[in-house]
Protein backbone atom coordinates (compact mmCIF):
# COMPACT_ATOMS: atom_id res chain seq x y z
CA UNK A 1 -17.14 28.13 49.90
CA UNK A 2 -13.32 27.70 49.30
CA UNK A 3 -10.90 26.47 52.18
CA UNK A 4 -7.57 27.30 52.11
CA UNK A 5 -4.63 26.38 54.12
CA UNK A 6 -1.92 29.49 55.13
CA UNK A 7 1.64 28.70 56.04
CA UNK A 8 3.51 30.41 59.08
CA UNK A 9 2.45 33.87 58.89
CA UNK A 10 5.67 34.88 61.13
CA UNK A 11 4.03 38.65 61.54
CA UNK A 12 4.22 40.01 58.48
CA UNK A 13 0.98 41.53 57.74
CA UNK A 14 1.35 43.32 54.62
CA UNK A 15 2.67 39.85 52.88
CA UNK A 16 -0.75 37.99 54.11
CA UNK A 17 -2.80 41.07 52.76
CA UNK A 18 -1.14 40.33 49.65
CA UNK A 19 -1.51 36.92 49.54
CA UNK A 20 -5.40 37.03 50.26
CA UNK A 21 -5.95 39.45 47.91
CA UNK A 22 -3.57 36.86 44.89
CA UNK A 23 -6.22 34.79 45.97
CA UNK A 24 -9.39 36.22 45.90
CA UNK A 25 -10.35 35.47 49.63
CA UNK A 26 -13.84 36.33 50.31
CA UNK A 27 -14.66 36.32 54.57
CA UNK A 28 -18.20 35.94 54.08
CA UNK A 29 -17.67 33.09 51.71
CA UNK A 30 -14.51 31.62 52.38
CA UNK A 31 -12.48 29.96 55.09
CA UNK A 32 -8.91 30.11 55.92
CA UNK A 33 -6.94 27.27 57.90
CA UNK A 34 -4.05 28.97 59.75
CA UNK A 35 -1.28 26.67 60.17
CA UNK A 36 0.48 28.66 63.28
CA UNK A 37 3.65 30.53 64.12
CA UNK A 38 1.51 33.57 63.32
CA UNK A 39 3.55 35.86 65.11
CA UNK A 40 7.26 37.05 65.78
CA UNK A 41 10.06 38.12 63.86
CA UNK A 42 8.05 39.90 61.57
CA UNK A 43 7.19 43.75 61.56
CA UNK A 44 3.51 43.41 62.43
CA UNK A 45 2.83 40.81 64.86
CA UNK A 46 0.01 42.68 66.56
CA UNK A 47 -2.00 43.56 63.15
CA UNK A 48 -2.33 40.21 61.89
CA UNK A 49 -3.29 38.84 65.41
CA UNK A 50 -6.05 41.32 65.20
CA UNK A 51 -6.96 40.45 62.08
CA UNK A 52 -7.22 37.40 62.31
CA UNK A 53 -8.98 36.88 65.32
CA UNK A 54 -11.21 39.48 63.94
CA UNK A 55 -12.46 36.99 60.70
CA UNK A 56 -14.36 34.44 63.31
CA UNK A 57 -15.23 31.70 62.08
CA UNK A 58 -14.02 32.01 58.62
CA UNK A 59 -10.31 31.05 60.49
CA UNK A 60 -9.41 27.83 61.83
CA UNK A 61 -6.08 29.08 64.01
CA UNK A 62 -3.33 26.40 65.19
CA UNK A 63 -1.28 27.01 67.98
CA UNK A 64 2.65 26.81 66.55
CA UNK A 65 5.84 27.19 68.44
CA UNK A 66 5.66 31.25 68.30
CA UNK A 67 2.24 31.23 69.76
CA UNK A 68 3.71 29.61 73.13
CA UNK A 69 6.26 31.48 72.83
CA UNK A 70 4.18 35.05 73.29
CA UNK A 71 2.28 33.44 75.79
CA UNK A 72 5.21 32.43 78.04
CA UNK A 73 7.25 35.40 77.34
CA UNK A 74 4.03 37.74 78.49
CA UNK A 75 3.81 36.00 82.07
CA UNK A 76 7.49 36.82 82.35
CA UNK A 77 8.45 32.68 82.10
CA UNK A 78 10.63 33.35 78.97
CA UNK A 79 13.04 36.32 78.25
CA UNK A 80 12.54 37.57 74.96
CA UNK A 81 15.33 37.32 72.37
CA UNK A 82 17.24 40.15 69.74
CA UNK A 83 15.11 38.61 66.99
CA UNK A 84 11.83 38.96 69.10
CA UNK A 85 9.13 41.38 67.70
CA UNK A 86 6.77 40.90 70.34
CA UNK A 87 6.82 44.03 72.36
CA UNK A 88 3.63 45.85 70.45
CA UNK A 89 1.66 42.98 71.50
CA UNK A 90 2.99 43.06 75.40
CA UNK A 91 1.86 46.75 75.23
CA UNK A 92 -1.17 46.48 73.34
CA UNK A 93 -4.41 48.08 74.79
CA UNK A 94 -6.28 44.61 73.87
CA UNK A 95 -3.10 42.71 75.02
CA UNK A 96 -4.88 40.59 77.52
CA UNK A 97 -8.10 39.91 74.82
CA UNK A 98 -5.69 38.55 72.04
CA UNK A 99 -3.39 36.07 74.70
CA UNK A 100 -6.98 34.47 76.10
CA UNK A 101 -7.89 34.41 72.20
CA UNK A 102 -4.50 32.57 71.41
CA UNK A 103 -4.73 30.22 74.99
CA UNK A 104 -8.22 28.76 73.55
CA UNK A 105 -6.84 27.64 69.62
CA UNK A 106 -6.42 24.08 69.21
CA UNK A 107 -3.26 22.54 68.52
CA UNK A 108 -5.22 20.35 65.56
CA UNK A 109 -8.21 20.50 63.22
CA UNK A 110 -9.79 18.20 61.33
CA UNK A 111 -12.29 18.37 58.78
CA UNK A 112 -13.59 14.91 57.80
CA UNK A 113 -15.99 16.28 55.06
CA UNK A 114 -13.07 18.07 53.33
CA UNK A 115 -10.55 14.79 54.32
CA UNK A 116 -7.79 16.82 55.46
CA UNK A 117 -6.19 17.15 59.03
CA UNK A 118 -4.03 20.83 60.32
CA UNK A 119 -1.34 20.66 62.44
CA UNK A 120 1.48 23.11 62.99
CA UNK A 121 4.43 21.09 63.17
CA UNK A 122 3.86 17.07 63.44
CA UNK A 123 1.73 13.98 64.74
CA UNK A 124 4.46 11.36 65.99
CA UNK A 125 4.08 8.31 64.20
CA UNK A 126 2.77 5.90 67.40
CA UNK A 127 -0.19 7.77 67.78
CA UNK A 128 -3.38 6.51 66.12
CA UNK A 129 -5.72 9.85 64.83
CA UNK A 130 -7.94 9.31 68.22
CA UNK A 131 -4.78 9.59 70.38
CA UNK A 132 -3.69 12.33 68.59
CA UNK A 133 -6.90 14.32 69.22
CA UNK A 134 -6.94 13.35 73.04
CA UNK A 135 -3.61 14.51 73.57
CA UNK A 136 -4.17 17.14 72.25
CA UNK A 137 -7.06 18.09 74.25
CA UNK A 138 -4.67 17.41 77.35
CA UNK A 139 -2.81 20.23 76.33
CA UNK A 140 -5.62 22.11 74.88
CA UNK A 141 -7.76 21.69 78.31
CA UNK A 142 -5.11 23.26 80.55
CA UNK A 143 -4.08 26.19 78.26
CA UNK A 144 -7.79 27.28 78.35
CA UNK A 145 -8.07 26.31 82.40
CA UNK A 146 -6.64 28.18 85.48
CA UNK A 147 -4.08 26.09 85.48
CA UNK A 148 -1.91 27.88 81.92
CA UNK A 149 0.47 29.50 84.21
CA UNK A 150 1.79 26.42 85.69
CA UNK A 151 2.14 24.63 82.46
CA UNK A 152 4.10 27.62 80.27
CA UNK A 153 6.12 27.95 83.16
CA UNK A 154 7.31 24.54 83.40
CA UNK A 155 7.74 24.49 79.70
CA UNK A 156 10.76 22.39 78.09
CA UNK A 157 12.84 20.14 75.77
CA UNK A 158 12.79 17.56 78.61
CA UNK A 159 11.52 14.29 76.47
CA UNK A 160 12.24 13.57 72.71
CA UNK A 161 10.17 9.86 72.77
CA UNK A 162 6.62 9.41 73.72
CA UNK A 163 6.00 6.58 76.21
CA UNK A 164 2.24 5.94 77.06
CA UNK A 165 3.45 5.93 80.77
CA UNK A 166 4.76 9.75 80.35
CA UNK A 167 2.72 11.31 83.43
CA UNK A 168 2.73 15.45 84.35
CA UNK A 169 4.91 18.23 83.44
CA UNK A 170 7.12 15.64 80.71
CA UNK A 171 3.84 13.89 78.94
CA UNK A 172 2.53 17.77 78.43
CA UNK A 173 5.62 18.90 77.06
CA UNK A 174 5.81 15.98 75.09
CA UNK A 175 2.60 16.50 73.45
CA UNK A 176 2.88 19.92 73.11
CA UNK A 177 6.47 19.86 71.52
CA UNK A 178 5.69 17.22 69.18
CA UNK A 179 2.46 19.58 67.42
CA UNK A 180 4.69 22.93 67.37
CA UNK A 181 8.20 21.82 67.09
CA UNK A 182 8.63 18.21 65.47
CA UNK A 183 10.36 18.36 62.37
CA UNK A 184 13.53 15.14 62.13
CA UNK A 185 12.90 11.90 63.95
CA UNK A 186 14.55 8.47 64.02
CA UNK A 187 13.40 5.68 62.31
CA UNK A 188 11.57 4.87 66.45
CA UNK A 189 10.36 8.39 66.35
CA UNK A 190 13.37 10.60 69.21
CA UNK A 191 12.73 13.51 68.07
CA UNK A 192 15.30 15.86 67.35
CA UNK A 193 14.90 19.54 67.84
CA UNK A 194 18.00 21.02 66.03
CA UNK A 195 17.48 19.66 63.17
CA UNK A 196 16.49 21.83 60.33
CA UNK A 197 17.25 22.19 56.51
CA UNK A 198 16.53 19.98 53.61
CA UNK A 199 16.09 16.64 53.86
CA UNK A 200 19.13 15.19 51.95
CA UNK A 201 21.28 17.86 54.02
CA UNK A 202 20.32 15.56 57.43
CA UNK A 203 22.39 12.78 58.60
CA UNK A 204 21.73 9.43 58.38
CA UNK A 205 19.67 7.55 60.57
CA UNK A 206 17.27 11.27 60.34
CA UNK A 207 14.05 11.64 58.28
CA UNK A 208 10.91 13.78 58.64
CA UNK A 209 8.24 12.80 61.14
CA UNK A 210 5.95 12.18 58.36
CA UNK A 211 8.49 9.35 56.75
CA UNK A 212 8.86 7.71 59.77
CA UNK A 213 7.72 3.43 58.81
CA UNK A 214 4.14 2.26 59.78
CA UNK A 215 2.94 5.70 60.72
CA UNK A 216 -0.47 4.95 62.69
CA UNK A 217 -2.13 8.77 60.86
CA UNK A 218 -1.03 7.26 57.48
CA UNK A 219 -4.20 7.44 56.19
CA UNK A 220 -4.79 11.03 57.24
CA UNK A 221 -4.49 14.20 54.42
CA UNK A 222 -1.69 15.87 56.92
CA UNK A 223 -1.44 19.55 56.46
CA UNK A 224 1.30 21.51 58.09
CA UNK A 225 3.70 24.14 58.28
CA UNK A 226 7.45 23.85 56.94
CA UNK A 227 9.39 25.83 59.09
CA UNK A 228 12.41 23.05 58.83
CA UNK A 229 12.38 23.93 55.21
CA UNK A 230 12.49 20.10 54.38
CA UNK A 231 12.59 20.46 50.61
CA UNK A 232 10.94 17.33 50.38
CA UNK A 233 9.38 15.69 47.60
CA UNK A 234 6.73 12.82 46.83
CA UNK A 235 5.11 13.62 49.86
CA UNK A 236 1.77 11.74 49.27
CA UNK A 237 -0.80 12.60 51.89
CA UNK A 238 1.83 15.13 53.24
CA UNK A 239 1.23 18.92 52.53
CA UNK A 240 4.68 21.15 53.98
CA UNK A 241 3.33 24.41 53.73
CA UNK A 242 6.29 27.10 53.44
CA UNK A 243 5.68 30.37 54.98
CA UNK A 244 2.87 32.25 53.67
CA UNK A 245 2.35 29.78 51.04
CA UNK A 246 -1.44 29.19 50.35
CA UNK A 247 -2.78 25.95 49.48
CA UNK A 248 -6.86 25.22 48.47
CA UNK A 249 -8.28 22.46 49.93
CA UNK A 250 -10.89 20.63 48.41
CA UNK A 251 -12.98 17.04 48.77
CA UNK A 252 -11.08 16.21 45.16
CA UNK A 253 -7.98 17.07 47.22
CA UNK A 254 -5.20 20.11 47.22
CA UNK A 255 -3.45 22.34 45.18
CA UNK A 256 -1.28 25.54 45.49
CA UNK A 257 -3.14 29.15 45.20
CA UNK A 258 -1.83 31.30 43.23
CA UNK A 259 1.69 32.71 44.28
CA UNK A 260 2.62 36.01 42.55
């Protein structure tokens, strides 16, 4: 069996077709670690949420900033934008199947056979690898609860530093913001969420969440997407995946799938 890790998918389905088929991906053999943002802006947002909800458990699906996106913009929270290709989805026969699908994804896996960790965006650098998987199931436990409504609609940029005191609506977003849109920190982790671009464009005083000093998930094999197109380099125990990028993960450790 052969893992391997996808970059933002952004709903292009044709391109993912293409790049399973580069390389060689089996579904009754194989396993495939989606690393969110599967949706939007591409032509076929619906298709590849079929398909890949359709593959089981040969996928590993999680949740990026486009996923909360759909879901807040389909209980009328969020207006959708020009560059929006969401509608299909919204008017999709199985509409209600594939948002309940997407509501019960994690927000991060980790496999400690294969000694790597997916996340779509980030894991701020205070957080030790058990915080980071209970606040994540904070998050994860009211997305999948009665309760979704009330979080998506209360959804904002209202706190760029963790503080173990956050309580409610700001220690949610928190959490939530930091896995699907963390991308440039200071050097005491305030995130910054307009910052994008290479990493020698940024300012100083900004670096990448995963260079931020004494990081607490340092010993962690980090897997995620780059949607900041950092640009980075030396990035030991870091693996920026760019978008539909595939990368094969392995107990020896990881190296990029074929491309063309």
């Amino acid at each position: 069996m052969t893992t391997y890790a996808i970059g933002s998918v952004n709903g292009d389905y044709r391109a993912l077709m293409q790049r399973l088929t580069t390389i060689g991906f089996d579904p009754l053999e194989d396993r495939l670690w989606f690393a969110g943002n599967l949706v939007n802006h591409g032509p076929e947002s619906l298709q590849v949420l079929r398909y890949v909800k359709s593959l089981g458990k040969a996928a590993v699906v999680v949740l990026g900033k486009q996923e909360l996106h759909l879901l807040s913009v389909a209980l009328g929270y969020t207006p959708m934008t020009p560059e929006d290709t969401l509608h299909e989805i919204l008017n999709a026969p199985d509409r209600d199947e594939l948002l309940k699908w997407l509501r019960l994804r994690s927000l991060i896996h980790h496999d400690a056979k294969l000694n790597f960790t997916l996340v779509h965006a980030g894991i701020p650098g205070e957080w030790s690898f058990s915080q980071a998987l209970t606040f994540a199931y904070e998050v994860e436990s009211v997305l999948s609860g009665s309760n979704y409504a009330a979080f998506l609609e209360n959804r904002k940029q209202d706190q760029s530093r963790w503080h173990a005191k956050l309580r409610g609506w700001k220690r949610l977003n928190f959490i939530a913001n930091a896995y699907t849109q963390m991308a440039y920190c200071n050097e005491q982790g305030k995130l910054d969420f307009n910052a994008t671009g290479p990493v020698d464009a940024q300012p100083s005083g900004l670096m990448p969440w995963y260079r931020v000093p004494n990081r607490l998930t340092s010993q962690l094999n980090l897997v995620f997407a780059d949607d900041a197109h950092f640009a980075d380099s030396n990035c030991a125990g870091f693996y920026p995946l760019p978008a539909l990028s595939a990368l094969r993960l392995s107990t020896s450790g990881a190296m990029i799938a074929a491309m063309s």
